[in-house]
N, C-alpha and C. Protein backbone atom coordinates (compact mmCIF):
# COMPACT_ATOMS: atom_id res chain seq x y z
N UNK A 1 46.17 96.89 71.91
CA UNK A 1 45.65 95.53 71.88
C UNK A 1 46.82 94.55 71.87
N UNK A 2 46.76 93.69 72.94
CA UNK A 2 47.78 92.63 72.69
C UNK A 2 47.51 91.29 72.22
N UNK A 3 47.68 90.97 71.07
CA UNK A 3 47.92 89.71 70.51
C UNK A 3 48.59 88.33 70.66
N UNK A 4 47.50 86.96 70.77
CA UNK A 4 48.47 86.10 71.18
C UNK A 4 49.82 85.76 69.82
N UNK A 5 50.18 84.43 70.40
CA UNK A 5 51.29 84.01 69.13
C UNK A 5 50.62 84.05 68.18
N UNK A 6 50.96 84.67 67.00
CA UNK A 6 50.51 83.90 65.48
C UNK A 6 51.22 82.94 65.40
N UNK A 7 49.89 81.73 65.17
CA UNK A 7 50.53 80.37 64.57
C UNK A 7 51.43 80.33 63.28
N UNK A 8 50.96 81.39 62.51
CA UNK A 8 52.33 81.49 61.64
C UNK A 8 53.69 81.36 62.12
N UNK A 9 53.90 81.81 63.06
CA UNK A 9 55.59 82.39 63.88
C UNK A 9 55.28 80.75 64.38
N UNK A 10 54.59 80.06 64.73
CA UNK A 10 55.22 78.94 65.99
C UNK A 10 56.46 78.69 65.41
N UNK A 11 57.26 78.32 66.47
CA UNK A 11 58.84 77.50 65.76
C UNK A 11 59.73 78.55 64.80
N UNK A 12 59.09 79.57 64.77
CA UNK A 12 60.02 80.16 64.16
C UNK A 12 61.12 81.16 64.75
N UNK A 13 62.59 80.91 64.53
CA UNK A 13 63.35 81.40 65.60
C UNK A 13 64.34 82.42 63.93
N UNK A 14 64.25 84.13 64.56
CA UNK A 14 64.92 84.42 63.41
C UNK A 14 66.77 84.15 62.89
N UNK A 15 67.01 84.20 62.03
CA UNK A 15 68.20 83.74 61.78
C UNK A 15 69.52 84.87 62.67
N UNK A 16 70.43 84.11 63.30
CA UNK A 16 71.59 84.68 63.45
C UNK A 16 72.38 84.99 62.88
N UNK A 17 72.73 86.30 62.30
CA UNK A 17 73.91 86.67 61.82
C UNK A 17 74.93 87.41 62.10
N UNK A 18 76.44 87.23 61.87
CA UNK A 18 77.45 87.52 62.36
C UNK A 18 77.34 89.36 61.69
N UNK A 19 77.77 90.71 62.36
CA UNK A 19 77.53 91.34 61.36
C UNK A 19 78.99 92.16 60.96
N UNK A 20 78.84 92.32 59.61
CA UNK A 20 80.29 92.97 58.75
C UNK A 20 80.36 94.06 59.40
N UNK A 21 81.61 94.59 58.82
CA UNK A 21 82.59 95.40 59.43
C UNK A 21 81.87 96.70 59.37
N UNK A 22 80.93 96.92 58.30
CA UNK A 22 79.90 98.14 58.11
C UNK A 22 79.32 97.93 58.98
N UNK A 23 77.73 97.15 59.23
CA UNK A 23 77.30 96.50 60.05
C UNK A 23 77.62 97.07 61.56
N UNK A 24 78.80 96.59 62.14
CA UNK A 24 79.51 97.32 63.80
C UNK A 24 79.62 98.75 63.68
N UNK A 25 79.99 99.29 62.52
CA UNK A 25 80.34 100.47 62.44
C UNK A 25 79.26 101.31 62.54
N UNK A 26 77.71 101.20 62.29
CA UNK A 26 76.69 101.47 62.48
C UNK A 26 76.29 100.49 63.73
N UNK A 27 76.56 100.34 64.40
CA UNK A 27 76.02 99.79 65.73
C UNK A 27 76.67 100.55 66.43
N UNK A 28 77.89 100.76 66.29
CA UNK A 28 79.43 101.48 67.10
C UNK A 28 78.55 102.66 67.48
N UNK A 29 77.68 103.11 66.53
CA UNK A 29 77.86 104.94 66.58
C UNK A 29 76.26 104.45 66.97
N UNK A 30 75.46 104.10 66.81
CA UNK A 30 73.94 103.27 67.30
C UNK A 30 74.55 103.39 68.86
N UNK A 31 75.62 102.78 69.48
CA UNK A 31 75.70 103.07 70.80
C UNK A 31 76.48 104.09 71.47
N UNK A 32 77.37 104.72 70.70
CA UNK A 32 77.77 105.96 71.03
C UNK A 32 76.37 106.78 71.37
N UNK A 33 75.15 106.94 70.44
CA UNK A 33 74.23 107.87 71.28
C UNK A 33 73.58 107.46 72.56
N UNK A 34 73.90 105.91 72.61
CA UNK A 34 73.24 105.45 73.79
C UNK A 34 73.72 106.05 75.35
N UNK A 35 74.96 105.91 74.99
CA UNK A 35 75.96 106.82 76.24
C UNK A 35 75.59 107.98 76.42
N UNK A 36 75.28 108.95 75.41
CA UNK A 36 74.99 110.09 75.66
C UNK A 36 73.75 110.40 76.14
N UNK A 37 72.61 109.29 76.36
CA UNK A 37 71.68 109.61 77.91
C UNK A 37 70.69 110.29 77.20
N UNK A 38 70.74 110.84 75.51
CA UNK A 38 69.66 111.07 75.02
C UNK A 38 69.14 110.79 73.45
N UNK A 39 67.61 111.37 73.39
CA UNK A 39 67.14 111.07 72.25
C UNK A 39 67.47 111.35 70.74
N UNK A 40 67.43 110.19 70.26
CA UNK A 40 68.69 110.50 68.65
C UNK A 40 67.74 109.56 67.66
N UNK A 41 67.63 110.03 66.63
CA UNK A 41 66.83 109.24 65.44
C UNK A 41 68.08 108.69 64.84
N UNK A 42 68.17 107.38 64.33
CA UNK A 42 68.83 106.49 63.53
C UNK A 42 68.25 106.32 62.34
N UNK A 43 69.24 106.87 61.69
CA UNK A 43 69.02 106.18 60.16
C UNK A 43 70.34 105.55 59.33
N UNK A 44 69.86 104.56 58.71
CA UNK A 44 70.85 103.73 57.70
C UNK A 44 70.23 103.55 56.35
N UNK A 45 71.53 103.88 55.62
CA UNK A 45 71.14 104.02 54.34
C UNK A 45 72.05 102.41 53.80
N UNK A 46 71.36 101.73 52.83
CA UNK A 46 71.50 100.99 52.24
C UNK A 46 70.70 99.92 51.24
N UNK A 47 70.89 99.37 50.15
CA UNK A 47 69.73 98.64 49.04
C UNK A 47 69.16 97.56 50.51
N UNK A 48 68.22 96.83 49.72
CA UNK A 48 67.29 96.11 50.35
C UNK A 48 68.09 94.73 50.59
N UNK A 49 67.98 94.34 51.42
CA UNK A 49 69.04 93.04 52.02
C UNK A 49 70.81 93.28 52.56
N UNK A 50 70.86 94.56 52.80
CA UNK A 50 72.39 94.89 52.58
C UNK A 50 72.42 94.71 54.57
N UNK A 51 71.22 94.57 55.17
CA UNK A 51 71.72 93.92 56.76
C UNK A 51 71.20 95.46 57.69
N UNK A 52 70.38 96.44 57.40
CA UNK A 52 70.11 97.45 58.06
C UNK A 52 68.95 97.00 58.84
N UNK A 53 68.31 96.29 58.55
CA UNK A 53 66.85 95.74 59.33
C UNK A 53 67.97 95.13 60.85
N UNK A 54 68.98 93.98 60.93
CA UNK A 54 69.38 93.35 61.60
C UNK A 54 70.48 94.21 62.27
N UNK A 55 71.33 95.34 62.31
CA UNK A 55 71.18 96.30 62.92
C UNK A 55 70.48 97.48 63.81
N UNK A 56 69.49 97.73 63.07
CA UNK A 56 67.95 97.98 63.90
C UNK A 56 67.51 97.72 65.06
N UNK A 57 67.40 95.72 64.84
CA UNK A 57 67.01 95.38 65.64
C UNK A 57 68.00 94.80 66.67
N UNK A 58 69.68 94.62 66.64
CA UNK A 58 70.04 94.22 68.08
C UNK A 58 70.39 95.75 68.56
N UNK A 59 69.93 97.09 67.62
CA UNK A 59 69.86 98.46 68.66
C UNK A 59 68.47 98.31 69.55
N UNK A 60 67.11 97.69 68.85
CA UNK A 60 66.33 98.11 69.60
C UNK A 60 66.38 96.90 70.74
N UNK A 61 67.45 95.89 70.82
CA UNK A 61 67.12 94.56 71.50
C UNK A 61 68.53 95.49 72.87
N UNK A 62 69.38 96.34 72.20
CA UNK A 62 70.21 96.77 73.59
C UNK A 62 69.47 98.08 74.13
N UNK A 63 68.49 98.70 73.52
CA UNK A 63 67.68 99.76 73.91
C UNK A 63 66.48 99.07 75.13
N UNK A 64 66.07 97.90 74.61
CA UNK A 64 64.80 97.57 75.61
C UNK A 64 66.02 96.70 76.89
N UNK A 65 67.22 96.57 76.67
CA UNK A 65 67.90 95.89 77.79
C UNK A 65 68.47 97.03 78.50
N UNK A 66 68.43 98.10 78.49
CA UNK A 66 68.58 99.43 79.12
C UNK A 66 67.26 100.08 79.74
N UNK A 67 66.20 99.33 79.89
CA UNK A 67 64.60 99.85 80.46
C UNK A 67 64.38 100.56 79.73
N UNK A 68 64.60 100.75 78.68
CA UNK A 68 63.96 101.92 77.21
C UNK A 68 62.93 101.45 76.73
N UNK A 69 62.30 102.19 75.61
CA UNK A 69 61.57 101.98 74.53
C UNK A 69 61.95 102.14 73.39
N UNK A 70 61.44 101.70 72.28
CA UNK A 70 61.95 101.96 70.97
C UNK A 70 60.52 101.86 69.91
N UNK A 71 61.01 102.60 69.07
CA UNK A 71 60.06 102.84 67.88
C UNK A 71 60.32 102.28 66.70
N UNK A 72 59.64 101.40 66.08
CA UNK A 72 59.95 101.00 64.55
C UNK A 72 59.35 101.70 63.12
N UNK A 73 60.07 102.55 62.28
CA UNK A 73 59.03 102.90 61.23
C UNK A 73 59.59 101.81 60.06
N UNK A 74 58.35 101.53 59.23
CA UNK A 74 58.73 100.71 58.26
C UNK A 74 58.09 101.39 57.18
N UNK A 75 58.46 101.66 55.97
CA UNK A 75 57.93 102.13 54.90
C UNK A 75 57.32 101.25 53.64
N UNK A 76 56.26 101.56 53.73
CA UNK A 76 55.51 100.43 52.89
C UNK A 76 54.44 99.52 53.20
N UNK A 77 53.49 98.96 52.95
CA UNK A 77 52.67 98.06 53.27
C UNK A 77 53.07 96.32 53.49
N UNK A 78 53.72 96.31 52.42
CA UNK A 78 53.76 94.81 52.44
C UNK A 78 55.29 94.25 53.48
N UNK A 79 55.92 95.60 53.88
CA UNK A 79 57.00 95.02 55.21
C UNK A 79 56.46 95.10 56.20
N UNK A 80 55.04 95.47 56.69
CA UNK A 80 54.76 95.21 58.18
C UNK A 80 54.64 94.09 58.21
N UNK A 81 54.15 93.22 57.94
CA UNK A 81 53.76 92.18 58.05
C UNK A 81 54.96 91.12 58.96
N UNK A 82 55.96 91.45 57.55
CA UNK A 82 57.27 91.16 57.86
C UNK A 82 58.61 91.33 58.72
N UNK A 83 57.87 92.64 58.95
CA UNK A 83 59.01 93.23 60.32
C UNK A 83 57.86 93.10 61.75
N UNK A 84 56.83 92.72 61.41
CA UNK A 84 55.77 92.16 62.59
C UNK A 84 56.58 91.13 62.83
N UNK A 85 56.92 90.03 62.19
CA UNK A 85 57.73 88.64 62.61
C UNK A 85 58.77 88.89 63.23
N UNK A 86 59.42 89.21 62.44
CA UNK A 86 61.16 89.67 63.02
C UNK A 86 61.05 89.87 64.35
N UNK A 87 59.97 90.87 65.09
CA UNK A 87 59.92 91.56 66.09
C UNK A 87 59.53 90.53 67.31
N UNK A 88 58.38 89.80 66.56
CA UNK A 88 58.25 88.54 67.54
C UNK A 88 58.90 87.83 67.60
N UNK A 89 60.18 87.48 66.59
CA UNK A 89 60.81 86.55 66.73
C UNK A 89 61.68 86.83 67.73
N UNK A 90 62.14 87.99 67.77
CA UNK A 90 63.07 88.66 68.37
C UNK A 90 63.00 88.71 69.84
N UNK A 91 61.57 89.49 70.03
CA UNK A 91 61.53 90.01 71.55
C UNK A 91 59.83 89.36 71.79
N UNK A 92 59.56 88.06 71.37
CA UNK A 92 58.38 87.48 71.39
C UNK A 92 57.45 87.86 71.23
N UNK A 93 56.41 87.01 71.39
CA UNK A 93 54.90 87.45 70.65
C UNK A 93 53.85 89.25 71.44
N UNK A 94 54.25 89.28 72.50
CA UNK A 94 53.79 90.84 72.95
C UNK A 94 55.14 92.01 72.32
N UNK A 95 55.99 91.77 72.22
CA UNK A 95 57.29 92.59 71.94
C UNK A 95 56.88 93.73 72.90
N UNK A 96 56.94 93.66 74.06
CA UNK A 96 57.02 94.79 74.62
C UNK A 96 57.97 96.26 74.90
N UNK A 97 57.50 97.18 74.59
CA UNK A 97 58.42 98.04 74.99
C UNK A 97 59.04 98.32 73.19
N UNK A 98 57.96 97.59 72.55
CA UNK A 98 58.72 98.10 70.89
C UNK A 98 57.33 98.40 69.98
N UNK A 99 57.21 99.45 69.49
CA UNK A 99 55.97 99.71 68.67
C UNK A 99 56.43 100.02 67.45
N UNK A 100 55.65 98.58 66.41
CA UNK A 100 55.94 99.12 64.64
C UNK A 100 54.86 99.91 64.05
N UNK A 101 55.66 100.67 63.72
CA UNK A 101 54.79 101.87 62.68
C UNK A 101 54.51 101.55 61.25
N UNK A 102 53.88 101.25 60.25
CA UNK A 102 53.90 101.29 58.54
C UNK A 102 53.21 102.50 58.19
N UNK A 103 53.91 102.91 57.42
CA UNK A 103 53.20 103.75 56.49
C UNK A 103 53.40 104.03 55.27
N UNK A 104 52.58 104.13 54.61
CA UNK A 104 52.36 104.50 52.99
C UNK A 104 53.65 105.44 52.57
N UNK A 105 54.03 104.83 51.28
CA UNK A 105 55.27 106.13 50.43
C UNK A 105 54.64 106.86 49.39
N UNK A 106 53.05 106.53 49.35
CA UNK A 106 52.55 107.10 48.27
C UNK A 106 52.40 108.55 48.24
């Protein structure tokens, strides 16, 4: 099902950030598998706000600029919502070519 804009999102453009030296270093190796032409699960470990969401997403923003697809899992209920935005903010209100997953940690 494709959804128009949520009027929530109008005007909303997500924030730019420059990213730390960790940050590249997990993008670095985020595109090292890209070269290698195949399928690789990413994971980043870090507390909540430490910048792994915004990594994520300029992998899945150089993955859909390569004719790819990408998958989002989010853990928890109350971050879909929230990584629903991000995603539109990101790659607009259809986000094509990106599907978020939530699911329960219970």
């Amino acid at each position: 099902m494709i959804r128009a804009e949520d009027p929530f999102d109008a005007g909303y453009t997500p924030p730019a950030h420059e990213l730390n030296a960790e940050q590249e270093r997990a993008l670095k190796a985020i595109r090292a598998r890209f070269e290698l032409g195949e399928f690789g699960v990413q994971f980043l470990h870090g507390v909540t706000g430490s910048g792994k969401t915004e990594v994520y997403l300029r992998a899945v923003q150089e993955t859909l600029a390569r004719g790819k697809t990408a998958l989002v899992l989010v853990a928890g209920d109350c971050a879909d919502a929230w990584i629903g935005r991000q995603c539109r903010g990101w790659f607009g209100a259809r986000f094509e070519g990106v599907a978020v997953f939530a699911f329960g940690t219970e």
